[in-house]
N, C-alpha and C. Protein backbone atom coordinates (compact mmCIF):
# COMPACT_ATOMS: atom_id res chain seq x y z
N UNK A 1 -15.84 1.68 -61.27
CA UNK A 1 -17.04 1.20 -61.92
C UNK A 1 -18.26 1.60 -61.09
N UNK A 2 -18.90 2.01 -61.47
CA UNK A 2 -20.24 2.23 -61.26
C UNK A 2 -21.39 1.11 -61.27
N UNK A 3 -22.06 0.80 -60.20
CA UNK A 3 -22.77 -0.57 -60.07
C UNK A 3 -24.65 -0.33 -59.21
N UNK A 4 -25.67 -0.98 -59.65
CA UNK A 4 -26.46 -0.66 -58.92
C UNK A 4 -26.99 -2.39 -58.13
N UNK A 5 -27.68 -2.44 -57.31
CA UNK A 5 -28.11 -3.10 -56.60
C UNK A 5 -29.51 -2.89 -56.14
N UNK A 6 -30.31 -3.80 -56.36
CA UNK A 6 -31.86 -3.77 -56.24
C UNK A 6 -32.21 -4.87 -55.54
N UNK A 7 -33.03 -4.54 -54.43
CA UNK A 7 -33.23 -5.19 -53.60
C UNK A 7 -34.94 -4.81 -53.27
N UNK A 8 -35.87 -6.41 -53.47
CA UNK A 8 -36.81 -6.44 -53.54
C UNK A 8 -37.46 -7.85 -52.78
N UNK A 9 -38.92 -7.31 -52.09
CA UNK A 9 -39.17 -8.89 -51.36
C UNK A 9 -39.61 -9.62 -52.25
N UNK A 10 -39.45 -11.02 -51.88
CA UNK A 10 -39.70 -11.97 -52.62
C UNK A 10 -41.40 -12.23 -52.61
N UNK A 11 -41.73 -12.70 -53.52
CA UNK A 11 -42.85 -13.23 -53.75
C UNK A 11 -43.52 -13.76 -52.86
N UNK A 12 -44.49 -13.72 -51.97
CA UNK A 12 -45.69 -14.22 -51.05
C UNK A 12 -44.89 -13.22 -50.12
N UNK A 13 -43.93 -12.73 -49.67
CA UNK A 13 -43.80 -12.18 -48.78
C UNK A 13 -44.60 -10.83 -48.45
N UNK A 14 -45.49 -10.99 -47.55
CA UNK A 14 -46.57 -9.13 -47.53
C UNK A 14 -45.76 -7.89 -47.31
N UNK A 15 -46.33 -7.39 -47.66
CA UNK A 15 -45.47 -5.89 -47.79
C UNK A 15 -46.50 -4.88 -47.70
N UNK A 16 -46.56 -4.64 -46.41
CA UNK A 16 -47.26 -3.19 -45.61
C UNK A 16 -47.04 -1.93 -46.30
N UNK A 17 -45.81 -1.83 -46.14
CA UNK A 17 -45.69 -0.63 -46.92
C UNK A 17 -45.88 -0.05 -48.56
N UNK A 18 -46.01 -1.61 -49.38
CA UNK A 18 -46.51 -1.47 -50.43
C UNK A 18 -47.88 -1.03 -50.28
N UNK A 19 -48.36 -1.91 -49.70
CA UNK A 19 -50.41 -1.39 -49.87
C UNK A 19 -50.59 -0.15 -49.17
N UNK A 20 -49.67 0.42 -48.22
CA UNK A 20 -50.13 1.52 -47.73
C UNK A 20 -49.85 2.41 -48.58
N UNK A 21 -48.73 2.51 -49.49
CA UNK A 21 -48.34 3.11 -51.04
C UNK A 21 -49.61 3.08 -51.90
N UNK A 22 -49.96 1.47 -52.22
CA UNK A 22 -51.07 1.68 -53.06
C UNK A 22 -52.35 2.39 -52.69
N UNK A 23 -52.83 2.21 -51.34
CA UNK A 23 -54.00 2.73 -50.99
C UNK A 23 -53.85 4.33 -51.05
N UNK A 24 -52.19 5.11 -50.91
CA UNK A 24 -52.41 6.52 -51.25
C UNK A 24 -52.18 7.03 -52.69
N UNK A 25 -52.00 6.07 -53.89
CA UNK A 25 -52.21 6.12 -54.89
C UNK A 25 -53.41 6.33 -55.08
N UNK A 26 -54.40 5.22 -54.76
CA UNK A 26 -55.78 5.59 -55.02
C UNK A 26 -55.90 6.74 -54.47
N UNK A 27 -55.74 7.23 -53.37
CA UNK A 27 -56.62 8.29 -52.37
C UNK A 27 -55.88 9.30 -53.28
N UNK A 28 -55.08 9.69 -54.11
CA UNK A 28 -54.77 10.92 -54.44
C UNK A 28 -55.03 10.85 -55.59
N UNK A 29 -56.03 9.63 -56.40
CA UNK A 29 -56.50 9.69 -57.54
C UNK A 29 -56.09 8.78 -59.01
N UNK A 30 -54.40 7.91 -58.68
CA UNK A 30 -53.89 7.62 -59.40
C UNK A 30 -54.70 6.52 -59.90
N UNK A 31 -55.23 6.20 -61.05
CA UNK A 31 -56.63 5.43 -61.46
C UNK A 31 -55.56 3.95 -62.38
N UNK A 32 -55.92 2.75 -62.21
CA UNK A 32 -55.31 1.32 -62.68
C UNK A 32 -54.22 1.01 -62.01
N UNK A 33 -53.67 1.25 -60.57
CA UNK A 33 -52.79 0.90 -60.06
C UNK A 33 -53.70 -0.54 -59.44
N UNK A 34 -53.09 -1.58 -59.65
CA UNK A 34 -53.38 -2.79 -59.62
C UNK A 34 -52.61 -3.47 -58.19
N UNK A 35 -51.44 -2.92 -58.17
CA UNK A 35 -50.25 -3.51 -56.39
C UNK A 35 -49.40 -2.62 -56.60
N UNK A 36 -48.98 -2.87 -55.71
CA UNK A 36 -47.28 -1.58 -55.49
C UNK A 36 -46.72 -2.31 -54.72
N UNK A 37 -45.40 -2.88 -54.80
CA UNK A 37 -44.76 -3.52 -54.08
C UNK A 37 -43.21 -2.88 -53.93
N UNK A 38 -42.88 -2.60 -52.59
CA UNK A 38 -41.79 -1.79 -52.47
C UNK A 38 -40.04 -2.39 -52.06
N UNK A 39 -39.46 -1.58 -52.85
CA UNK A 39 -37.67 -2.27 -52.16
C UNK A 39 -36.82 -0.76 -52.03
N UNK A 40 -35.37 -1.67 -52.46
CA UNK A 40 -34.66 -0.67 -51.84
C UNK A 40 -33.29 -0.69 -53.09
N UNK A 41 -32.84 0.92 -53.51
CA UNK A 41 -31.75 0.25 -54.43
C UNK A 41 -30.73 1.06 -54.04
N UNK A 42 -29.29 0.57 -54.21
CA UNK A 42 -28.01 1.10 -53.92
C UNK A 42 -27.38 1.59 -55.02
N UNK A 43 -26.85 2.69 -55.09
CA UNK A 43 -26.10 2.83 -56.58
C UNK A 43 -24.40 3.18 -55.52
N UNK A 44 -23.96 2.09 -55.95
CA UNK A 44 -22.40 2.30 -55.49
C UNK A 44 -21.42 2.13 -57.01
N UNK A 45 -20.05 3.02 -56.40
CA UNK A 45 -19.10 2.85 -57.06
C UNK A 45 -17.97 1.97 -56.27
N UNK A 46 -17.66 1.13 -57.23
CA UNK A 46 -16.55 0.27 -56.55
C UNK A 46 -15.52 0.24 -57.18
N UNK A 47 -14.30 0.11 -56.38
CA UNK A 47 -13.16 0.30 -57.10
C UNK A 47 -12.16 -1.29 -57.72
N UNK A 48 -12.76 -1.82 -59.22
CA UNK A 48 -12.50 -3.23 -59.71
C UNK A 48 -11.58 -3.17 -60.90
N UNK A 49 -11.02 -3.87 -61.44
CA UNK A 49 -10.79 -3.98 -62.37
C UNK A 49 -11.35 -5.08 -63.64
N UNK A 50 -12.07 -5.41 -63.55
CA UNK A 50 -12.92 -6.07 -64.17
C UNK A 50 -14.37 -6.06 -63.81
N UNK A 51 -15.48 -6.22 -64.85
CA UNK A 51 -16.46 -6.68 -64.32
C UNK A 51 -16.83 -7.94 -63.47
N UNK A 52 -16.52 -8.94 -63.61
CA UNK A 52 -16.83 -9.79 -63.17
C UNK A 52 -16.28 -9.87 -61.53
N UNK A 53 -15.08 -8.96 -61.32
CA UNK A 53 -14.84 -9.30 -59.80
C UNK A 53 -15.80 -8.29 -59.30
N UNK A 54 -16.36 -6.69 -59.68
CA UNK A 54 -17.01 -6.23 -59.33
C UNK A 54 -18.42 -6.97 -58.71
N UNK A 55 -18.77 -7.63 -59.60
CA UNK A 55 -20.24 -8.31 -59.43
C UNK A 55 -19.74 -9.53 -58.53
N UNK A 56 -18.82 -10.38 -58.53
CA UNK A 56 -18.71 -10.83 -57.16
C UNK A 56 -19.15 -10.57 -55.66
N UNK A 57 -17.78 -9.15 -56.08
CA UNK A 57 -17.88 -8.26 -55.05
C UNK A 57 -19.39 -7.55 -54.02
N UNK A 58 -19.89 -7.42 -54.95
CA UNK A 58 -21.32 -7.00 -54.96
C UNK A 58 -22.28 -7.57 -54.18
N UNK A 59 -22.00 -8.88 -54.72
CA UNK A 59 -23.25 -10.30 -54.24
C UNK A 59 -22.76 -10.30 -53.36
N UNK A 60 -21.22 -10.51 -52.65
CA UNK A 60 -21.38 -11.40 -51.20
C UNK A 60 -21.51 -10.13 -50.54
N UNK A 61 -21.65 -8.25 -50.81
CA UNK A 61 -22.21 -7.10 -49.80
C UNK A 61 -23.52 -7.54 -49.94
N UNK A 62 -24.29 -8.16 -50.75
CA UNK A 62 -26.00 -8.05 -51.03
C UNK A 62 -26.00 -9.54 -50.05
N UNK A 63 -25.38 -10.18 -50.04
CA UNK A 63 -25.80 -11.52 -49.01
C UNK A 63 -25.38 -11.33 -47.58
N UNK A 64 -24.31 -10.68 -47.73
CA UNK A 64 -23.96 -10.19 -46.35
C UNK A 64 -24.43 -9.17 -45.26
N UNK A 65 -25.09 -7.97 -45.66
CA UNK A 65 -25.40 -6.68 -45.67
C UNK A 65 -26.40 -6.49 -46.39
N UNK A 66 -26.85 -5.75 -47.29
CA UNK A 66 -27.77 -5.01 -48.28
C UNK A 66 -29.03 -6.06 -48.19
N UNK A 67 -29.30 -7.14 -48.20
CA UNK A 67 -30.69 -7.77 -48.64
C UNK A 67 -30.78 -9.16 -47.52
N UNK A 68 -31.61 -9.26 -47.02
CA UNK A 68 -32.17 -10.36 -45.99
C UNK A 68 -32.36 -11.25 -47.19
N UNK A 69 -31.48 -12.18 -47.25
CA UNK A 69 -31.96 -13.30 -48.76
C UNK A 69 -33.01 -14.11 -47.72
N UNK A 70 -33.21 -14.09 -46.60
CA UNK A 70 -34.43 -15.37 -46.54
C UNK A 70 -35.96 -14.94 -46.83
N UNK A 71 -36.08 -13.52 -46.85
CA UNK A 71 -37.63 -12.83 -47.54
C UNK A 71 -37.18 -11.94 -48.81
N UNK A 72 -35.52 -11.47 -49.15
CA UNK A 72 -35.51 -10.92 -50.20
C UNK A 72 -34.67 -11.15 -51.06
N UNK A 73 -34.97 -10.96 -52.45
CA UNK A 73 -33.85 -11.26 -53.59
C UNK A 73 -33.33 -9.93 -53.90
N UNK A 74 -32.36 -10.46 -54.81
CA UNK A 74 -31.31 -8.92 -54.98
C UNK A 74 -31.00 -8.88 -56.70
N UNK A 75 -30.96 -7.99 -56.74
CA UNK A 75 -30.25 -7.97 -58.25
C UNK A 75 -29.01 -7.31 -58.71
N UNK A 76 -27.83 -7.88 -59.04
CA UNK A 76 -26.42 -6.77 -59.37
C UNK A 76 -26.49 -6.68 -60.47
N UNK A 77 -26.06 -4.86 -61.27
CA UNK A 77 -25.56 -4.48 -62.69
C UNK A 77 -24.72 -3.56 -61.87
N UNK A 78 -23.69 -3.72 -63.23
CA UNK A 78 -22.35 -3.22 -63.31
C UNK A 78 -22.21 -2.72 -64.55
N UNK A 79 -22.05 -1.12 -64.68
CA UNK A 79 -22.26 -0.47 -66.29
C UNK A 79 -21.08 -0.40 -66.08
């Protein structure tokens, strides 16, 4: 199965590297960019037999590994 994982900071948390994104949006012209807020996504294949153990599987690598849950949330799909 084929699965992705998105991993993004949570809300109030600042993100440097977003505004330094947005500020070279502007500088290279890109006109109504309003914020840019940046993460990180995984596209793994895992080897499940069902969906649902896949996405188990998934969450406790994204709580364990892949995403700092105390500044970031995560998101699992499993096509």
């Amino acid at each position: 199965m084929k699965a992705r994982v998105t991993v993004t900071l949570k809300s109030g948390i600042l993100d440097p590297q977003g505004k330094a994104i947005e500020g070279a949006l502007r500088s290279l012209g890109v006109r109504g960019v309003a914020s840019v807020r940046q993460g990180k996504v995984f596209d793994i294949e895992i080897e499940a037999t069902d969906r649902a153990g896949a996405e188990a599987a998934l969450k406790n690598a994204a709580e364990k590994l892949l995403a700092n849950t105390v500044i970031e949330n995560y998101r699992v799909e499993v096509t």
